[in-house]
Protein backbone atom coordinates (compact mmCIF):
# COMPACT_ATOMS: atom_id res chain seq x y z
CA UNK A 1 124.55 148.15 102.82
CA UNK A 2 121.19 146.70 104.44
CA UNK A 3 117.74 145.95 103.84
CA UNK A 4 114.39 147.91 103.71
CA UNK A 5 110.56 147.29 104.17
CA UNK A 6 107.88 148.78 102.95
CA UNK A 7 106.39 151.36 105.14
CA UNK A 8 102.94 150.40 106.64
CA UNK A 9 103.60 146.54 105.94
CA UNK A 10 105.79 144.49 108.56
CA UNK A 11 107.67 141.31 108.30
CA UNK A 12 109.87 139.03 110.54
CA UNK A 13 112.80 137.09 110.95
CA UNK A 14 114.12 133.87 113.07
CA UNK A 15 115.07 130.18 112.30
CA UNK A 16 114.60 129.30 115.60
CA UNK A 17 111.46 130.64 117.49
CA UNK A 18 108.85 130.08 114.31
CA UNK A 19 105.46 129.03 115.85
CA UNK A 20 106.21 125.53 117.50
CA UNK A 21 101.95 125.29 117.96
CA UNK A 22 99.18 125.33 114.50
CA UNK A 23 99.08 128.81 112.36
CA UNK A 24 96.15 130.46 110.70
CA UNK A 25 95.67 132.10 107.54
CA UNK A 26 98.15 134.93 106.72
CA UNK A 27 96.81 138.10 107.79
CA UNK A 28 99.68 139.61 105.73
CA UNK A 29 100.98 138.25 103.01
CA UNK A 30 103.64 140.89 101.46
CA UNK A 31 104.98 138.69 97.98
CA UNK A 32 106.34 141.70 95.78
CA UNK A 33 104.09 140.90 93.07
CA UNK A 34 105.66 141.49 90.10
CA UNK A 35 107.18 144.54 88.57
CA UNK A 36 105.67 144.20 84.96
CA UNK A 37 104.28 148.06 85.43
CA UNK A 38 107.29 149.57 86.63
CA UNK A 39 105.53 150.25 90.04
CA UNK A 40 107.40 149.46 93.03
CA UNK A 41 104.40 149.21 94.91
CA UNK A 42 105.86 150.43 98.21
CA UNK A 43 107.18 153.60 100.49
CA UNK A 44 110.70 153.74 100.92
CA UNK A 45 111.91 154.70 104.92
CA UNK A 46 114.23 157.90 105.38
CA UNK A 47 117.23 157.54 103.76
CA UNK A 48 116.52 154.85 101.23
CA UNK A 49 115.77 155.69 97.47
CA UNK A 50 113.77 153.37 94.87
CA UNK A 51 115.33 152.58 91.56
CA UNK A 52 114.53 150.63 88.65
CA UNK A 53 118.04 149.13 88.38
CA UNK A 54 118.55 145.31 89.52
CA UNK A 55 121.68 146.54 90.91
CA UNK A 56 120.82 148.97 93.31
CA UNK A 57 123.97 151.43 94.47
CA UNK A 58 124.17 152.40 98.87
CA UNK A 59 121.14 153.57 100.07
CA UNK A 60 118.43 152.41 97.29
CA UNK A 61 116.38 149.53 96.93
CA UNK A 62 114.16 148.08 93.61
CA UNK A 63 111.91 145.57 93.38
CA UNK A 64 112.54 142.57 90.56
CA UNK A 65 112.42 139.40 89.29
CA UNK A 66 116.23 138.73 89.21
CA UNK A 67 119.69 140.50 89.62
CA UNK A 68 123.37 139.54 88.14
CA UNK A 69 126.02 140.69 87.34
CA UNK A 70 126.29 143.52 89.91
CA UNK A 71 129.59 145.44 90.90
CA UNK A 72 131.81 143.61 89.26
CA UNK A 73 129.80 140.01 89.79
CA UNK A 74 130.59 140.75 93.66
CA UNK A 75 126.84 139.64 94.25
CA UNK A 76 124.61 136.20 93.92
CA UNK A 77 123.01 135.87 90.31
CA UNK A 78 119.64 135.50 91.75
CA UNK A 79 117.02 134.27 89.00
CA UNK A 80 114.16 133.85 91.20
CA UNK A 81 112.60 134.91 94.15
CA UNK A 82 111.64 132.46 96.69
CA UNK A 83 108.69 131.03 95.18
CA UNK A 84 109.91 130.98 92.22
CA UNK A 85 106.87 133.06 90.45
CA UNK A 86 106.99 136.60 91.25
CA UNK A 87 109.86 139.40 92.39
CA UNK A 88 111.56 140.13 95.71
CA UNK A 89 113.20 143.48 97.18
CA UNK A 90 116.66 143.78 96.62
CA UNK A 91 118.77 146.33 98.92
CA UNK A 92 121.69 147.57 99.22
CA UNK A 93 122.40 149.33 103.18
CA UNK A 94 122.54 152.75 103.92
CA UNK A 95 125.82 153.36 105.53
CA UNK A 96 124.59 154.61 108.64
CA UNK A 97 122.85 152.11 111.04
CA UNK A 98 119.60 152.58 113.25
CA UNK A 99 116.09 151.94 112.99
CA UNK A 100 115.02 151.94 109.24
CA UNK A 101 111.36 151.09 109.82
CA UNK A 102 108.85 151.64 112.44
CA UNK A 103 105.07 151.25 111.63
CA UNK A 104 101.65 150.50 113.41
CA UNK A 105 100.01 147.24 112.70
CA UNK A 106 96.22 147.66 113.28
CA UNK A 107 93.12 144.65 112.85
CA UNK A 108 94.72 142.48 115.41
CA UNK A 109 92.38 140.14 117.91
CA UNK A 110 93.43 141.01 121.28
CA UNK A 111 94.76 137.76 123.48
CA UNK A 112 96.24 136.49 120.61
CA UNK A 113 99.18 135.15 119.65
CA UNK A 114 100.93 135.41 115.78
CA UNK A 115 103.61 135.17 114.31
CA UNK A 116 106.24 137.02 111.67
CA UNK A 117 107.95 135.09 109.17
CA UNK A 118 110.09 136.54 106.27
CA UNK A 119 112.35 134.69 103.47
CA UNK A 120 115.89 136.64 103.16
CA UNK A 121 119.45 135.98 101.44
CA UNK A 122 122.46 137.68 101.81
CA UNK A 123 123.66 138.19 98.59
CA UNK A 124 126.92 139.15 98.66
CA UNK A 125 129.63 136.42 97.55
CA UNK A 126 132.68 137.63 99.41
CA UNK A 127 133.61 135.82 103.04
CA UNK A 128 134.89 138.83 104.54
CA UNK A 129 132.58 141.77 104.04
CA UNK A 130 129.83 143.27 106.37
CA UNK A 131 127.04 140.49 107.41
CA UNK A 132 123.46 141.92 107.21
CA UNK A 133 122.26 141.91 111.21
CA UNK A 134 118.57 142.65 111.89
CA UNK A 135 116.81 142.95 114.88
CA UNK A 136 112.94 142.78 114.96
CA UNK A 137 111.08 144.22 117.95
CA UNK A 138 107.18 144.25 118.32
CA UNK A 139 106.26 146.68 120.85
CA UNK A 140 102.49 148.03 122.36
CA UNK A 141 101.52 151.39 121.66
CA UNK A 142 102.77 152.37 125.17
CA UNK A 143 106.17 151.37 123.96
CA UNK A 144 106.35 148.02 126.22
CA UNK A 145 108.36 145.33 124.60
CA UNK A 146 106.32 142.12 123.64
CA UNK A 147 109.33 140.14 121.96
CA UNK A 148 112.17 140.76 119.84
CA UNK A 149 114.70 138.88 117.83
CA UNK A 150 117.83 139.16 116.13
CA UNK A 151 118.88 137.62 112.98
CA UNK A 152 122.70 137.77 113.98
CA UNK A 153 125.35 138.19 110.78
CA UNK A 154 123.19 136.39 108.33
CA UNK A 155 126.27 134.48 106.26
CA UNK A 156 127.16 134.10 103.08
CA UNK A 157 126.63 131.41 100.94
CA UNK A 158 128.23 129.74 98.08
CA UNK A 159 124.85 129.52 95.73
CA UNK A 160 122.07 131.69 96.63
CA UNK A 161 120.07 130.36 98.99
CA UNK A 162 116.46 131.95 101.29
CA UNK A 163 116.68 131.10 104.45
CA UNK A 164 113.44 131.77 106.60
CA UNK A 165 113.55 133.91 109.87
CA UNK A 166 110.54 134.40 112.05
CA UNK A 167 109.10 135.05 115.56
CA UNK A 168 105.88 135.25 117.43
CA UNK A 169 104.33 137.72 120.05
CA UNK A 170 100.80 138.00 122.23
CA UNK A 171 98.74 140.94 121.79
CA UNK A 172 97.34 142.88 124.87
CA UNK A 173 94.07 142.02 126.59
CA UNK A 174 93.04 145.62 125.46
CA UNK A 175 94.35 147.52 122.57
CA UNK A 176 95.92 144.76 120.28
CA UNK A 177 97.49 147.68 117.62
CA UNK A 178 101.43 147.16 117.90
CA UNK A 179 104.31 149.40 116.35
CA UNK A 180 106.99 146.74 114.42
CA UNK A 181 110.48 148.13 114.47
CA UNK A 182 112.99 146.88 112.32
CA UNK A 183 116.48 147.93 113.42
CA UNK A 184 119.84 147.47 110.93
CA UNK A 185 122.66 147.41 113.45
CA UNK A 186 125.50 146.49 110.94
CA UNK A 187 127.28 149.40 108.74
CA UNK A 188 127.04 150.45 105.10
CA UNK A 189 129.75 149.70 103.07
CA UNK A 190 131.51 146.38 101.73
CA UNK A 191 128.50 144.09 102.18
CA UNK A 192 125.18 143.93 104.06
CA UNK A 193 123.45 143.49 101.07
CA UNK A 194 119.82 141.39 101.27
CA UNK A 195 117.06 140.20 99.51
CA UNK A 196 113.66 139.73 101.15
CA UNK A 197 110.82 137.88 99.89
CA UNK A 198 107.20 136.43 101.35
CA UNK A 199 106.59 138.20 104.63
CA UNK A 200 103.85 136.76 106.43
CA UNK A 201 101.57 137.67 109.41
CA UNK A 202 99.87 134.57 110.91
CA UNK A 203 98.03 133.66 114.15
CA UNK A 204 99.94 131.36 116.11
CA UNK A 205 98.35 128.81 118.75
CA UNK A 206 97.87 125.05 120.49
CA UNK A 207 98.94 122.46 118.28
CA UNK A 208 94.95 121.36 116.12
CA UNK A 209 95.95 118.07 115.04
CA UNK A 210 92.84 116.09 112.55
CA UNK A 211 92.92 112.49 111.22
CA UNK A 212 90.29 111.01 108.71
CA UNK A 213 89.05 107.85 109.67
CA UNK A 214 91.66 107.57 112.49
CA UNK A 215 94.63 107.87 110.82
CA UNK A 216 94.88 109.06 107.42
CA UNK A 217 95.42 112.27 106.00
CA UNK A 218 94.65 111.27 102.30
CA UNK A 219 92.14 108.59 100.39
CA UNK A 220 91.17 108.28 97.33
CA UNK A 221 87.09 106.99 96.42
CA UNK A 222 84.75 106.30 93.93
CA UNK A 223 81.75 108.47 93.08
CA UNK A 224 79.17 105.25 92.77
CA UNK A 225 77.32 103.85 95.91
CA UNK A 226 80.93 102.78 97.43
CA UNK A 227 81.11 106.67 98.44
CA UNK A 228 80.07 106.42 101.82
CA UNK A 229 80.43 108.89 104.51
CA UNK A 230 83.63 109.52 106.27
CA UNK A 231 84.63 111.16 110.07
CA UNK A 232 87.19 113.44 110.73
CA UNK A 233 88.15 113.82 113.91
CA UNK A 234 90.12 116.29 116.06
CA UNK A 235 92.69 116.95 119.09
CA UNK A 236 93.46 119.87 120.64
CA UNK A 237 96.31 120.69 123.18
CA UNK A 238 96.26 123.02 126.19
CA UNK A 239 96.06 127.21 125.56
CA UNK A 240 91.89 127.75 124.84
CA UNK A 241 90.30 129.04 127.62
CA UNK A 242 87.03 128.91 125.67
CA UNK A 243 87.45 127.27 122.19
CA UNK A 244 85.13 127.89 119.87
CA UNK A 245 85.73 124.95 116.32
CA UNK A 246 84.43 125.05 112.60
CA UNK A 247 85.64 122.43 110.07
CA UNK A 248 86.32 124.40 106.54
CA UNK A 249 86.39 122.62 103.13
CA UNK A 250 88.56 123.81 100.31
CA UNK A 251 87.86 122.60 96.70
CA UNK A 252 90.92 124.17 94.68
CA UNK A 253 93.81 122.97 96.81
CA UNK A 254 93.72 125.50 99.80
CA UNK A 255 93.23 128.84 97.97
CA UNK A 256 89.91 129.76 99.16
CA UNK A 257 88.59 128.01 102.26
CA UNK A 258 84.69 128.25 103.13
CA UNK A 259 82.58 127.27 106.66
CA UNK A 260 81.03 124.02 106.63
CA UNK A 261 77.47 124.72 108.03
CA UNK A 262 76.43 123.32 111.18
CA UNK A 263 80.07 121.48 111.42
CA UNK A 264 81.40 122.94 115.05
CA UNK A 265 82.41 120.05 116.63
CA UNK A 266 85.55 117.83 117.15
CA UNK A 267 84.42 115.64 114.91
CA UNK A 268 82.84 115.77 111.36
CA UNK A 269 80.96 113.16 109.11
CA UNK A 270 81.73 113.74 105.61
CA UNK A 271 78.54 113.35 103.47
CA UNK A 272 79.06 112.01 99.68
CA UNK A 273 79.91 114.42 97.06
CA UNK A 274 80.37 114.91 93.10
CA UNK A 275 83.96 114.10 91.70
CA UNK A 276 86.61 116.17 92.95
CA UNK A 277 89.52 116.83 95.57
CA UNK A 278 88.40 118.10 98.55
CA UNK A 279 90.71 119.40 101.60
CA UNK A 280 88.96 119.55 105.11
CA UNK A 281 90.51 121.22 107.86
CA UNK A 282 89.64 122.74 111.46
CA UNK A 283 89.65 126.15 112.75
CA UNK A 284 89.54 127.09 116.07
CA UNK A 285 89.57 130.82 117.91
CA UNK A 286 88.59 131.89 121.53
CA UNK A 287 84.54 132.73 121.92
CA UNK A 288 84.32 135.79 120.97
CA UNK A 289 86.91 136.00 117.94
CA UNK A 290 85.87 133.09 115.74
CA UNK A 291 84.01 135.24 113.14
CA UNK A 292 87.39 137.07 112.81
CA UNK A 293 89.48 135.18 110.40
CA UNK A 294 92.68 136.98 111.97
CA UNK A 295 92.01 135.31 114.99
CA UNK A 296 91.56 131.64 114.19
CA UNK A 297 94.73 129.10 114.04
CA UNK A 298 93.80 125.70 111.85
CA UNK A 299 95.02 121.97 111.41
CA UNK A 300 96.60 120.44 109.32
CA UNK A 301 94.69 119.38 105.85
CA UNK A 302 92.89 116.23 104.86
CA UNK A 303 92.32 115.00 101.24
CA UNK A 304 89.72 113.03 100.19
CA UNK A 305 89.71 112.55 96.22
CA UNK A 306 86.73 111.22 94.69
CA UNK A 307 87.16 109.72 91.35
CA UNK A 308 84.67 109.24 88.37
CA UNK A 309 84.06 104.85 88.18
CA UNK A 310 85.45 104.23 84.75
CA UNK A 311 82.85 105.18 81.44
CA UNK A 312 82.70 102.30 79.02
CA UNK A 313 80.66 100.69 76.53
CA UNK A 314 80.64 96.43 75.17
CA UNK A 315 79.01 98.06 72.21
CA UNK A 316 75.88 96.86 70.23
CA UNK A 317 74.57 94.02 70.33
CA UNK A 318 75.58 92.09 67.51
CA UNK A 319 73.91 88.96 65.10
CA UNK A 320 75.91 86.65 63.93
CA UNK A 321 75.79 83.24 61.90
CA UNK A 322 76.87 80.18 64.01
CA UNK A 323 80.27 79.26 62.75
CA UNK A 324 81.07 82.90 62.48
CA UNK A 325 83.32 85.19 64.41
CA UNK A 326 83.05 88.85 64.81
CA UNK A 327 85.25 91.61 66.36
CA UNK A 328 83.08 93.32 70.09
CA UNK A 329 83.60 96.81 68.95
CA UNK A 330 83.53 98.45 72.85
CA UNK A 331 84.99 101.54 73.84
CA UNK A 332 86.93 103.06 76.65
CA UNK A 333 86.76 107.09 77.89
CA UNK A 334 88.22 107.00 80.78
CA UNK A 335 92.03 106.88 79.33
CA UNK A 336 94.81 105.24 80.90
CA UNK A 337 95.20 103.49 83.70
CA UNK A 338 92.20 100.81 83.61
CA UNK A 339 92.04 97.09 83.74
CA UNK A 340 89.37 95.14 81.60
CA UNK A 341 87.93 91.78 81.81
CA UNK A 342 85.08 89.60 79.98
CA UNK A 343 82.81 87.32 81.09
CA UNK A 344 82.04 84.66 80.50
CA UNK A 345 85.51 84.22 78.66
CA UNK A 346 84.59 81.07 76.73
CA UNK A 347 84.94 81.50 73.43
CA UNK A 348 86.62 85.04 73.35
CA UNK A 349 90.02 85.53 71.07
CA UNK A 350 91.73 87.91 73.01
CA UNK A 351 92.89 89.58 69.31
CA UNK A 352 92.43 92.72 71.77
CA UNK A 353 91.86 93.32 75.55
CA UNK A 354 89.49 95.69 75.13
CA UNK A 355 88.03 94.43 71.39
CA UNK A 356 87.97 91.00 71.59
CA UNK A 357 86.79 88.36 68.67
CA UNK A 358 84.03 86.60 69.94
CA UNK A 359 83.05 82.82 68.17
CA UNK A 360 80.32 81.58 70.39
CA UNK A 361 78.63 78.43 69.56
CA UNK A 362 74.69 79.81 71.05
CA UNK A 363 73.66 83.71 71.69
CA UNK A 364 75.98 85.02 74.60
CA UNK A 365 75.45 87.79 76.77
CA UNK A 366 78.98 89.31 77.41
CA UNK A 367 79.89 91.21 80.41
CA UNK A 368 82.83 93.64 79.95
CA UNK A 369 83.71 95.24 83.60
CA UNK A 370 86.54 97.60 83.92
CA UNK A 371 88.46 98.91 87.57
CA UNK A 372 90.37 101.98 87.56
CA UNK A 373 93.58 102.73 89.56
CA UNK A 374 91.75 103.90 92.73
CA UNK A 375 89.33 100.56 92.45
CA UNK A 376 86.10 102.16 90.89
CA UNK A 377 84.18 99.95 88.62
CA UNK A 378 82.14 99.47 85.91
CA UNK A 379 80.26 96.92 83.74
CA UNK A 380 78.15 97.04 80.82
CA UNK A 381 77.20 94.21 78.19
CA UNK A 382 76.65 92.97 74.51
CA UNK A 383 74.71 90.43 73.71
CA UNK A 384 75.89 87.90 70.54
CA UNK A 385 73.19 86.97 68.88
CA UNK A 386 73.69 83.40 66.88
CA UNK A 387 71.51 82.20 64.43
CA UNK A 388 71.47 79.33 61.93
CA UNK A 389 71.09 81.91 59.06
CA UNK A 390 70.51 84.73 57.45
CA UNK A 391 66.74 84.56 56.66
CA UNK A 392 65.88 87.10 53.74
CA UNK A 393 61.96 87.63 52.66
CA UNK A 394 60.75 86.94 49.67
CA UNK A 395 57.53 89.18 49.41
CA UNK A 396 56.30 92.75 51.20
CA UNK A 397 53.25 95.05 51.12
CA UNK A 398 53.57 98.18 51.13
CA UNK A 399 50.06 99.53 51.44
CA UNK A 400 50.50 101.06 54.61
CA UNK A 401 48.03 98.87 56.37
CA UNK A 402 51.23 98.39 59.54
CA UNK A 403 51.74 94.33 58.28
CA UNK A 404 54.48 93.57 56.25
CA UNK A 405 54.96 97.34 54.97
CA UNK A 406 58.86 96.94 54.78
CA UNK A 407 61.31 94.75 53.33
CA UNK A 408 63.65 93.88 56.11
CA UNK A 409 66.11 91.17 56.65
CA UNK A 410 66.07 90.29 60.62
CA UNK A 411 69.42 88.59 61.00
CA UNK A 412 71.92 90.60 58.76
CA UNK A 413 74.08 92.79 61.21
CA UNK A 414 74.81 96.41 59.81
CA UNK A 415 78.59 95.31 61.51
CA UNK A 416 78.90 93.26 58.79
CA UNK A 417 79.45 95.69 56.29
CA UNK A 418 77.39 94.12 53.66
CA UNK A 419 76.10 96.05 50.89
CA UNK A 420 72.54 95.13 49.95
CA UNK A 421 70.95 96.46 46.25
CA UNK A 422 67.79 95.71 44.76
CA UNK A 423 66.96 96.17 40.92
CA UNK A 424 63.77 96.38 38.43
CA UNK A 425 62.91 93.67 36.06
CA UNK A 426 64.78 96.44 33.77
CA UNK A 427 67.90 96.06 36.06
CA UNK A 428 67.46 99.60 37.42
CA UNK A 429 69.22 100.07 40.63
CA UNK A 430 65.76 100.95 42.98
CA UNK A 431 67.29 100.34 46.63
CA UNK A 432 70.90 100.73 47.78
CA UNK A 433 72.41 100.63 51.87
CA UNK A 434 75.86 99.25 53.12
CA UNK A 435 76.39 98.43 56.18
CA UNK A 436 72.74 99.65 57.91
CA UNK A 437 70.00 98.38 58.29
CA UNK A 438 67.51 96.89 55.36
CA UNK A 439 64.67 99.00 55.68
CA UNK A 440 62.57 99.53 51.90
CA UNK A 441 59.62 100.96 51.83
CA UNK A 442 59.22 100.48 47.88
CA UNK A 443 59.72 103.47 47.25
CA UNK A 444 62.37 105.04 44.37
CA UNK A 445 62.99 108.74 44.49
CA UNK A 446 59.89 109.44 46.25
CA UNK A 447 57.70 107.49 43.77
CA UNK A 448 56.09 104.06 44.87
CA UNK A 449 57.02 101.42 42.89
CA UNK A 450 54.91 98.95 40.92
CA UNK A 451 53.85 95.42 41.93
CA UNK A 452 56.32 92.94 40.98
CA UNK A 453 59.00 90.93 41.47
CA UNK A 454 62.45 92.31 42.05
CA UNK A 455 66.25 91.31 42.20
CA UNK A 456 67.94 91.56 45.69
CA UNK A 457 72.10 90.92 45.39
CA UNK A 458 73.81 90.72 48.98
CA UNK A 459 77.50 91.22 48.90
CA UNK A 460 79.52 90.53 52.03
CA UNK A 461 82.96 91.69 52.78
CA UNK A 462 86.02 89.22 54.36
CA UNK A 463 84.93 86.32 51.50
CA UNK A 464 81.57 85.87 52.54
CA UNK A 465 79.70 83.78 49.75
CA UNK A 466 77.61 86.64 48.13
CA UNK A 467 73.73 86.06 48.51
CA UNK A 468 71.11 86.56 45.37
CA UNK A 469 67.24 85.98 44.77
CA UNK A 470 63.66 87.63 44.02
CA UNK A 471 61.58 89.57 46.46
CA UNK A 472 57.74 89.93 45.40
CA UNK A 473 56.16 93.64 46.16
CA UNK A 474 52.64 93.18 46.08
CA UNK A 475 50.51 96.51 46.40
């Protein structure tokens, strides 16, 4: 029993001689996808057969999302590949051992170093049967030897478990096409059965350390005017002979990364930006090979989060009678996480944080601010109007001449609730509102109403003494 690769796509193994320097961008990134169309999606090498089963006999392979229960529960119940998200390749050795894969890997950047990396398991539960044993060579097209590693008995394990084997090589100064041969050098039979996962294909260089601000690799900021601009800087050990830099922003956590413009220096000021998470990093490649994203290696990432200052409102501005209290109706929309505060705080009940009752003794501008968890703020304010009374007129004109054309009472707040009705000397209902503004024009269902005098009742809610009395119109 041993493992297979697809043909035309490479992997690696090694625990111990992964790049030790700063890695680029896969150049291959062999997951397994997913086997939701019954497509294996990949060549099997001479003397291996594809099956659909999750328990594949000697000498076949499948792709899936999970095995169990194989021969006689003699394997791992794996119920996930490595990511978690997607399948893995599943194989069960040929009996015969030798080379089971040997392909050409073309696009390479000559002078350049990368690196293999592959996620496997030995899935096989019993102590004493055959240990899968894998050796890796890259080689030049003239068959030289660049490197080559060998996984050793990979052992079993009580619970399933990927372990991650990997190794790096230099391409030549001329042709950088390699052949990668994979090599099974333990026996079919009892055992050396494997699961592979996430193969990789990376450039491999120097160690590209970058810092923001000198020495942090995350902040978090505020989208108002305390957003100022921010330097990145970067290191490079030994190994360029001619470097050539370009800082790279990513805005959806490192899937796609794009060229900053003009930014090809060790160091980079950060210019304000909308809200977001943004993740800088720095890519470097010898002259020559840095418009080649196979060839560039890149630091490590640094976050800088810029948050939306919290969105409130104190509410309208409010009238009130002096002796009176009323409830500040403001309003948060920036959910959780947000301290409030008033000012001035004379005369607030602090019924509610964020809704206080407010008693004041002479018209008060209120201040509410608010600070989020990352420190952005806000303000806005209400102003409290207090008056001696409620001052309701006792005559209007409504002849269009822009004096006096409305009945209006100044002082009585629609937040008050009150409901205000006016009535014919025949005690016909002519002008109705609650809670809104008094506003009559004279009118009554479109028709202007005669000269005279009319009946205004006020009725408050919470007790309030209701209010009565005679308005004059006068046309």
């Amino acid at each position: 029993m041993l493992f297979v690769i697809i043909a035309g796509l490479f992997f690696l193994p090694s625990e111990a001689q992964l790049c030790s320097g700063s890695l680029g961008d896969p150049v291959v990134n062999i997951t397994f996808g997913n086997v939701s169309n019954g497509d294996p999606g990949v060549s099997p090498p001479a003397g291996y057969t594809y099956t659909s089963s999750s328990c594949p006999d000697d000498g076949y392979y499948t792709i899936t999302r999970s095995t169990s229960g194989c021969f006689g529960n003699s394997w791992h119940s794996v119920s996930a590949d490595h990511t978690g998200n997607g399948a893995f390749m599943l194989v069960n050795a040929s009996f015969q051992a030798g080379d089971f894969y040997v392909g050409r890997v073309t696009g390479l950047c000559p002078n350049t170093t990368y690196e293999f990396s592959a996620w496997l398991m030995n899935v096989l539960l019993s102590p004493s049967g055959i240990q899968p044993n894998i050796t890796f060579t890259i080689e030049s097209l003239s068959g030289t030897v660049l490197n080559q590693f060998n996984t050793g008995g990979i052992p079993v394990t009580v619970q399933p478990r990927w372990e991650q084997y990997g190794f790096y090589f230099t391409t030549t100064a001329g042709n950088p096409d390699i052949v990668l041969r994979m090599r099974n050098n333990a026996p079919g039979g009892l055992g050396n059965d494997l699961a592979l996962d996430d193969i990789t294909f990376r450039p491999c260089g120097p160690v590209v350390a970058a810092s923001l601000q000198g020495s942090n690799s995350a902040i978090d900021v505020c989208s108002d005017e305390q957003q100022s601009s921010y330097d990145f800087s970067a290191s490079i050990s030994p190994g360029f002979v001619s470097p050539v830099y370009q800082w790279q922003v990513s805005t959806d956590s490192g899937r796609v990364w794009r060229d900053i413009p003009g930014a090809t220096d060790l160091i980079y000021q950060r210019l304000r930006t909308a809200q977001g998470a943004y993740w800088y990093r720095l890519t470097v490649a010898e002259n020559g090979n840095a418009g080649i994203t196979a060839c560039r290696i890149a630091s490590n990432v640094n976050i800088i989060r810029v948050h939306n200052d919290p969105v409130i409102t104190a509410g309208p501005d409010k009238t009130i009678v002096r002796g009176e209290q009323i409830k500040i109706a403001a309003a948060n929309e920036s959910g959780g996480g947000t301290w409030f505060s008033w000012t001035p705080p004379d005369y607030l009940n602090d019924d509610s944080i964020l809704n206080p009752v407010a008693s004041p003794v002479s018209s008060t501008l209120y201040t509410l601010s608010a600070v989020s968890v990352f420190g952005c703020r806000s303000e806005d304010q209400v102003l409290i109007k207090v008056v001696a009374g409620i001052f309701v007129p006792t005559a209007f004109t409504p002849d269009n001449d822009g004096k006096n054309d409305y009945w209006q009472i100044p002082f009585l707040d629609p937040a008050k609730g009150a409901a205000v009705s006016v009535f014919n000397r025949n005690g016909q209902l002519v002008y109705h509102v609650k809670g809104a503004v008094v506003n009559w024009d004279g009118y009554y269902n479109g028709l202007p109403q005669p000269s005279g005098v009319y009946v205004y009742h006020i009725r408050f809610r919470g007790g309030t003494a209701d209010m009565k009395g005679i308005i004059t119109l006068i046309r």
